[in-house]
C-alpha atoms as a PDB file:
ATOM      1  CA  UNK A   1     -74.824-145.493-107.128  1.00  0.00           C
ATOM      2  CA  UNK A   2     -76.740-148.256-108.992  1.00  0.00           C
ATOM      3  CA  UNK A   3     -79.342-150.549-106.956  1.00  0.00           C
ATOM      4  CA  UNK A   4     -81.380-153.937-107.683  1.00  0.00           C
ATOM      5  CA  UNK A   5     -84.740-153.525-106.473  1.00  0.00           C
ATOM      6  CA  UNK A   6     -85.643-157.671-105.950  1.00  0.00           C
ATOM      7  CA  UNK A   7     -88.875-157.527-105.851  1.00  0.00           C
ATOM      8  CA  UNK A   8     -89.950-155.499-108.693  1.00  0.00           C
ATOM      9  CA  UNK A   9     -87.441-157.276-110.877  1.00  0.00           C
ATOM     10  CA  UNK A  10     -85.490-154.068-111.654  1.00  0.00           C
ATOM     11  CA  UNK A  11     -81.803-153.426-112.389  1.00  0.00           C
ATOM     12  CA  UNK A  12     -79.395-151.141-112.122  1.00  0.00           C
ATOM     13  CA  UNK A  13     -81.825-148.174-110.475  1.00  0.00           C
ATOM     14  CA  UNK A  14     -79.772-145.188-110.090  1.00  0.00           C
ATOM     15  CA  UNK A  15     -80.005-143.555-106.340  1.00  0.00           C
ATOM     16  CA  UNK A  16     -78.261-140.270-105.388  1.00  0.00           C
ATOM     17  CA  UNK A  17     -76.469-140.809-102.319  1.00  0.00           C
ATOM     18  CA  UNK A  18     -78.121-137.326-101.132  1.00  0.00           C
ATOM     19  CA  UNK A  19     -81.403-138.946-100.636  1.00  0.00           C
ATOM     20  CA  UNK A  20     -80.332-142.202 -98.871  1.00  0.00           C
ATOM     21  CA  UNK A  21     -81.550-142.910 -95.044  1.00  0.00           C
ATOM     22  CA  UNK A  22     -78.916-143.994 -92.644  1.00  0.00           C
ATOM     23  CA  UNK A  23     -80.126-146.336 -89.675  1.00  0.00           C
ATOM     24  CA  UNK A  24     -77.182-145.631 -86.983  1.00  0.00           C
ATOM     25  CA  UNK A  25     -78.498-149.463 -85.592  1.00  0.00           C
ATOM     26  CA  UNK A  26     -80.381-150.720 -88.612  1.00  0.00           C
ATOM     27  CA  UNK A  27     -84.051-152.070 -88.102  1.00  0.00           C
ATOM     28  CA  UNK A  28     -85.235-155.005 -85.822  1.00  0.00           C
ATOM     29  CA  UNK A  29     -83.960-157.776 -86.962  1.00  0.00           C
ATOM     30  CA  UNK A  30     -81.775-156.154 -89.493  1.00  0.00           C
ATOM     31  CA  UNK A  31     -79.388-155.063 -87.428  1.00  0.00           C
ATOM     32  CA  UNK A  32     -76.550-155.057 -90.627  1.00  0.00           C
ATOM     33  CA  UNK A  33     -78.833-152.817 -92.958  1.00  0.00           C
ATOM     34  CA  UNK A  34     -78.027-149.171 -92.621  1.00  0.00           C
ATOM     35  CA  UNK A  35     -78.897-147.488 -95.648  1.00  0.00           C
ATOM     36  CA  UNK A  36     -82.402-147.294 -96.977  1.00  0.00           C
ATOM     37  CA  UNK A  37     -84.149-145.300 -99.887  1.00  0.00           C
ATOM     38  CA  UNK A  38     -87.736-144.313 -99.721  1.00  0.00           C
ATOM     39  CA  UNK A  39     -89.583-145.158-103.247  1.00  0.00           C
ATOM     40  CA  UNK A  40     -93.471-145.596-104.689  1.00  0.00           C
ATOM     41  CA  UNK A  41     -94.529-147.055-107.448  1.00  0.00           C
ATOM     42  CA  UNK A  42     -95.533-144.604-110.173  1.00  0.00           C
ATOM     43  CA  UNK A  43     -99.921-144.129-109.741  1.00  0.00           C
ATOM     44  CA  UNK A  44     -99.446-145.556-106.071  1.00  0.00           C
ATOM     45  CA  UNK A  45     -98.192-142.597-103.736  1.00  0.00           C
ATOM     46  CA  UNK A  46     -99.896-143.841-100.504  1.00  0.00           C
ATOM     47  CA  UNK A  47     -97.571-146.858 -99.838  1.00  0.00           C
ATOM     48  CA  UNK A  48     -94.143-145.704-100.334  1.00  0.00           C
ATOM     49  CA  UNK A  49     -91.623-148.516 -99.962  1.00  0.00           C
ATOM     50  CA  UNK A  50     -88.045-148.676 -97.854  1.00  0.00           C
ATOM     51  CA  UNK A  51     -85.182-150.581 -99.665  1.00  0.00           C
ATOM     52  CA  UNK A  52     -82.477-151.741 -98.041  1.00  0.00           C
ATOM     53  CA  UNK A  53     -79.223-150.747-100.110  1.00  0.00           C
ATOM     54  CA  UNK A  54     -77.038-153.187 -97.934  1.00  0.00           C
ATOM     55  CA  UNK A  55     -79.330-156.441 -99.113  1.00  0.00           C
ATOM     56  CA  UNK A  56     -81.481-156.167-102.097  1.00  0.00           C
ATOM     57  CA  UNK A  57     -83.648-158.632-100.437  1.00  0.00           C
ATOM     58  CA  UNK A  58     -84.403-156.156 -97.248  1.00  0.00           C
ATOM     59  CA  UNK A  59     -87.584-154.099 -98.412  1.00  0.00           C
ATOM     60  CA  UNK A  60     -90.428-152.810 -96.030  1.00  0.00           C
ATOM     61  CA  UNK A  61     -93.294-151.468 -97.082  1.00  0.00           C
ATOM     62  CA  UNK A  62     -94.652-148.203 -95.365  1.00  0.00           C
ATOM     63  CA  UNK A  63     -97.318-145.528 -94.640  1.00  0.00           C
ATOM     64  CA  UNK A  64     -97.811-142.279 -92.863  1.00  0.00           C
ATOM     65  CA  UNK A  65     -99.803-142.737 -89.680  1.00  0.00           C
ATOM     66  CA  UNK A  66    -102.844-140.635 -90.671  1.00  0.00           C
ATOM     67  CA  UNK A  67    -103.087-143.104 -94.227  1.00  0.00           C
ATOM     68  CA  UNK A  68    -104.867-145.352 -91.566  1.00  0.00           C
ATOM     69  CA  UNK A  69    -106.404-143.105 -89.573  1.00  0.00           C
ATOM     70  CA  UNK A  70    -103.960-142.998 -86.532  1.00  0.00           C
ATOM     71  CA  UNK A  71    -101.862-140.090 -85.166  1.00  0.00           C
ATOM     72  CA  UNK A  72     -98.582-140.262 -82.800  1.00  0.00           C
ATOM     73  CA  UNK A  73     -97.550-138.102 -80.162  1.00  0.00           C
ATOM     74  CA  UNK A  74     -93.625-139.680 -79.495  1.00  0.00           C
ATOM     75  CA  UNK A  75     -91.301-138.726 -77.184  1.00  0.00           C
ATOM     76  CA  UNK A  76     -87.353-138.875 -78.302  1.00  0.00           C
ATOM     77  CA  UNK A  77     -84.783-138.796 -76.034  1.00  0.00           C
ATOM     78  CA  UNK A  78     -81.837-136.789 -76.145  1.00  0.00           C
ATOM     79  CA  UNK A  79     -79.757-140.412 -77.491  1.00  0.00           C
ATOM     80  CA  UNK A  80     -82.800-140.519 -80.084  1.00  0.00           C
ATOM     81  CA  UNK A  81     -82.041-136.910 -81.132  1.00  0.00           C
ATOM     82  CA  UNK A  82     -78.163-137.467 -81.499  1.00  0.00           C
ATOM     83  CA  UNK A  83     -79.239-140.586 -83.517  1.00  0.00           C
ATOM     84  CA  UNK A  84     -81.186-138.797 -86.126  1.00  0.00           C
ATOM     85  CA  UNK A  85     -79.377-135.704 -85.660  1.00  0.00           C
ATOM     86  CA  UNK A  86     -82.000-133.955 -85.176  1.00  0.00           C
ATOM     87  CA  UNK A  87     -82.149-130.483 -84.020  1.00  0.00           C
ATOM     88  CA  UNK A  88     -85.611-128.851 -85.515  1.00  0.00           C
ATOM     89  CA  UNK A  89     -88.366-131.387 -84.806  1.00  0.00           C
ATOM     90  CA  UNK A  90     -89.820-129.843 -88.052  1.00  0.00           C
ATOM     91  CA  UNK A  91     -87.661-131.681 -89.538  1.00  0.00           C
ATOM     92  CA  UNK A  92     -88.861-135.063 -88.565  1.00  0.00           C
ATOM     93  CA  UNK A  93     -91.488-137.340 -90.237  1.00  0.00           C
ATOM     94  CA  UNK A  94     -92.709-140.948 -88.621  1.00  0.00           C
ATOM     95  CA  UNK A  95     -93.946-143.708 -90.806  1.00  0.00           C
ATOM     96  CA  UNK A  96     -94.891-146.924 -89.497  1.00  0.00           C
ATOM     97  CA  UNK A  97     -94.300-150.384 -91.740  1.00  0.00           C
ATOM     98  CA  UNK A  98     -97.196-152.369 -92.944  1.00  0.00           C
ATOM     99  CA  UNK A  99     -97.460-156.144 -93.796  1.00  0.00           C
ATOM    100  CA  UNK A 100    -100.175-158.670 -95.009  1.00  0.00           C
ATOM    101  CA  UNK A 101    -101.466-161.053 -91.602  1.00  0.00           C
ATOM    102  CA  UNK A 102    -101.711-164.535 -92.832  1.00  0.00           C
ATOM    103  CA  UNK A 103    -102.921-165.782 -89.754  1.00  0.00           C
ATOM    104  CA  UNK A 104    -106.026-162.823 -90.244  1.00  0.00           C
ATOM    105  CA  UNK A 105    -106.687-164.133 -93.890  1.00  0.00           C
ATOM    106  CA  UNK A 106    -104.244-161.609 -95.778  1.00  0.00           C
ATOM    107  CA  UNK A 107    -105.595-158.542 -93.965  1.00  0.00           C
ATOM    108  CA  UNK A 108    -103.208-155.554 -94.037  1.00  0.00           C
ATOM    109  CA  UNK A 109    -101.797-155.008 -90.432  1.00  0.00           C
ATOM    110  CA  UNK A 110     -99.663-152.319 -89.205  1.00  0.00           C
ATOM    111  CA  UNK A 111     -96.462-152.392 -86.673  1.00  0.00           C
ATOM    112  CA  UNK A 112     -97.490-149.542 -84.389  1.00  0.00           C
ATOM    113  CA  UNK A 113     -95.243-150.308 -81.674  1.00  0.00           C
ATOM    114  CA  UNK A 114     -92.043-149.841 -83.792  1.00  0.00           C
ATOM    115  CA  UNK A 115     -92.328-146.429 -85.631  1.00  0.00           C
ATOM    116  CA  UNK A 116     -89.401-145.322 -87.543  1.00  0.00           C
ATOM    117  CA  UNK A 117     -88.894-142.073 -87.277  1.00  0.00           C
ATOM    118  CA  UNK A 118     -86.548-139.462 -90.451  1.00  0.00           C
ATOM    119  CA  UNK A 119     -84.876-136.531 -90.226  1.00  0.00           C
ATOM    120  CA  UNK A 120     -85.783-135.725 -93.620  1.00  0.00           C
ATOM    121  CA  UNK A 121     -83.003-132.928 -93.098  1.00  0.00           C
ATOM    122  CA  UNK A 122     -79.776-135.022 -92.568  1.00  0.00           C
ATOM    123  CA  UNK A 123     -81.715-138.228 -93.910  1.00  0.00           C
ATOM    124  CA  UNK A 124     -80.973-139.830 -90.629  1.00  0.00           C
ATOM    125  CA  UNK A 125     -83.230-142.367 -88.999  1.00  0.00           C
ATOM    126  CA  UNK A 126     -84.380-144.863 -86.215  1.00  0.00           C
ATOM    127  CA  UNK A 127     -86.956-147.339 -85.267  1.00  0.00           C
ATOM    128  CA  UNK A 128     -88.009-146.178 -81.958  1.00  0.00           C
ATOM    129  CA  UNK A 129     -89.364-149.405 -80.520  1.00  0.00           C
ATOM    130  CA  UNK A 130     -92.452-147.978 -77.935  1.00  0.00           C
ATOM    131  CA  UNK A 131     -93.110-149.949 -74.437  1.00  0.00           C
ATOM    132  CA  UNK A 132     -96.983-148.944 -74.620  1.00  0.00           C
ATOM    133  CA  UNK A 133     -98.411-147.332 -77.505  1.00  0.00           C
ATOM    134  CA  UNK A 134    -101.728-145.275 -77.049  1.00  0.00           C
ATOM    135  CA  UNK A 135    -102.245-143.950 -80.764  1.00  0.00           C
ATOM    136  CA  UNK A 136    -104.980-141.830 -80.906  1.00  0.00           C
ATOM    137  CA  UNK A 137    -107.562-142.929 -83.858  1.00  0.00           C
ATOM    138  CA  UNK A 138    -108.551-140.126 -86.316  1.00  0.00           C
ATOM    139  CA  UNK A 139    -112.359-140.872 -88.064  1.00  0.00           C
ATOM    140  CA  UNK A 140    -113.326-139.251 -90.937  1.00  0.00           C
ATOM    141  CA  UNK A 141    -116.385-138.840 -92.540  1.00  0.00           C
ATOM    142  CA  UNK A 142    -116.913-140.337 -96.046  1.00  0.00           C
END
């Protein structure tokens, strides 16, 4: 399978199938894009990047919790599980999306309500949208 990536301004990126991401019921707002692959930018390994293969316009930028110093402890339900067919929670991985806040003067912001969680097994995954979020804040001496 051959992708655009928009926003790079690249064509025809080949993507094996095997390591797509399948949303069952897509992201907010996005309810129509299913399939995602997980990229960086060669030299930049922190942000890794989540392109929708349904629009070439859909992309999301995104970050392990601990790149910004917080840590989740989530609870799936059993309909999360059979969602990300999930059976060994080894096997799953949250990463939250980040985006610049123009009404905070370009600061980077983070959506910590909505983590998505992978099965990086069966490369199935959800955005499990959280009523109250209590991450815990990791410091670290530098």
């Amino acid at each position: 399978m051959k992708i655009d990536i928009e926003n790079f301004g690249l064509r025809d990126v080949t993507v094996d199938p095997e390591t797509v991401f399948t949303f069952a019921e897509g992201l907010a707002g996005f309810p129509d894009c299913k399939r995602y692959k997980i990229f960086h930018e060669e030299g930049k390994p922190t942000v890794f990047w989540l392109q929708s293969l349904d629009d070439a316009a859909v992309m999301f930028p995104i970050v392990a919790p601990e790149v910004i110093d917080l840590e989740y402890e989530i609870e799936l339900s059993d309909a999360d599980c059979a969602l990300l067919a999930l059976e060994n929670p080894a096997d799953a991985a949250v990463v939250i999306i980040v985006y610049r806040n123009a009404a905070e003067g370009g600061t980077i912001a983070a959506n910590t309500r909505s983590p998505i969680i992978l099965n990086l097994h069966k490369r199935r995954a959800i955005q499990k949208v959280l009523q109250e979020v209590h991450p815990t804040l990791l410091y670290r001496a530098r």
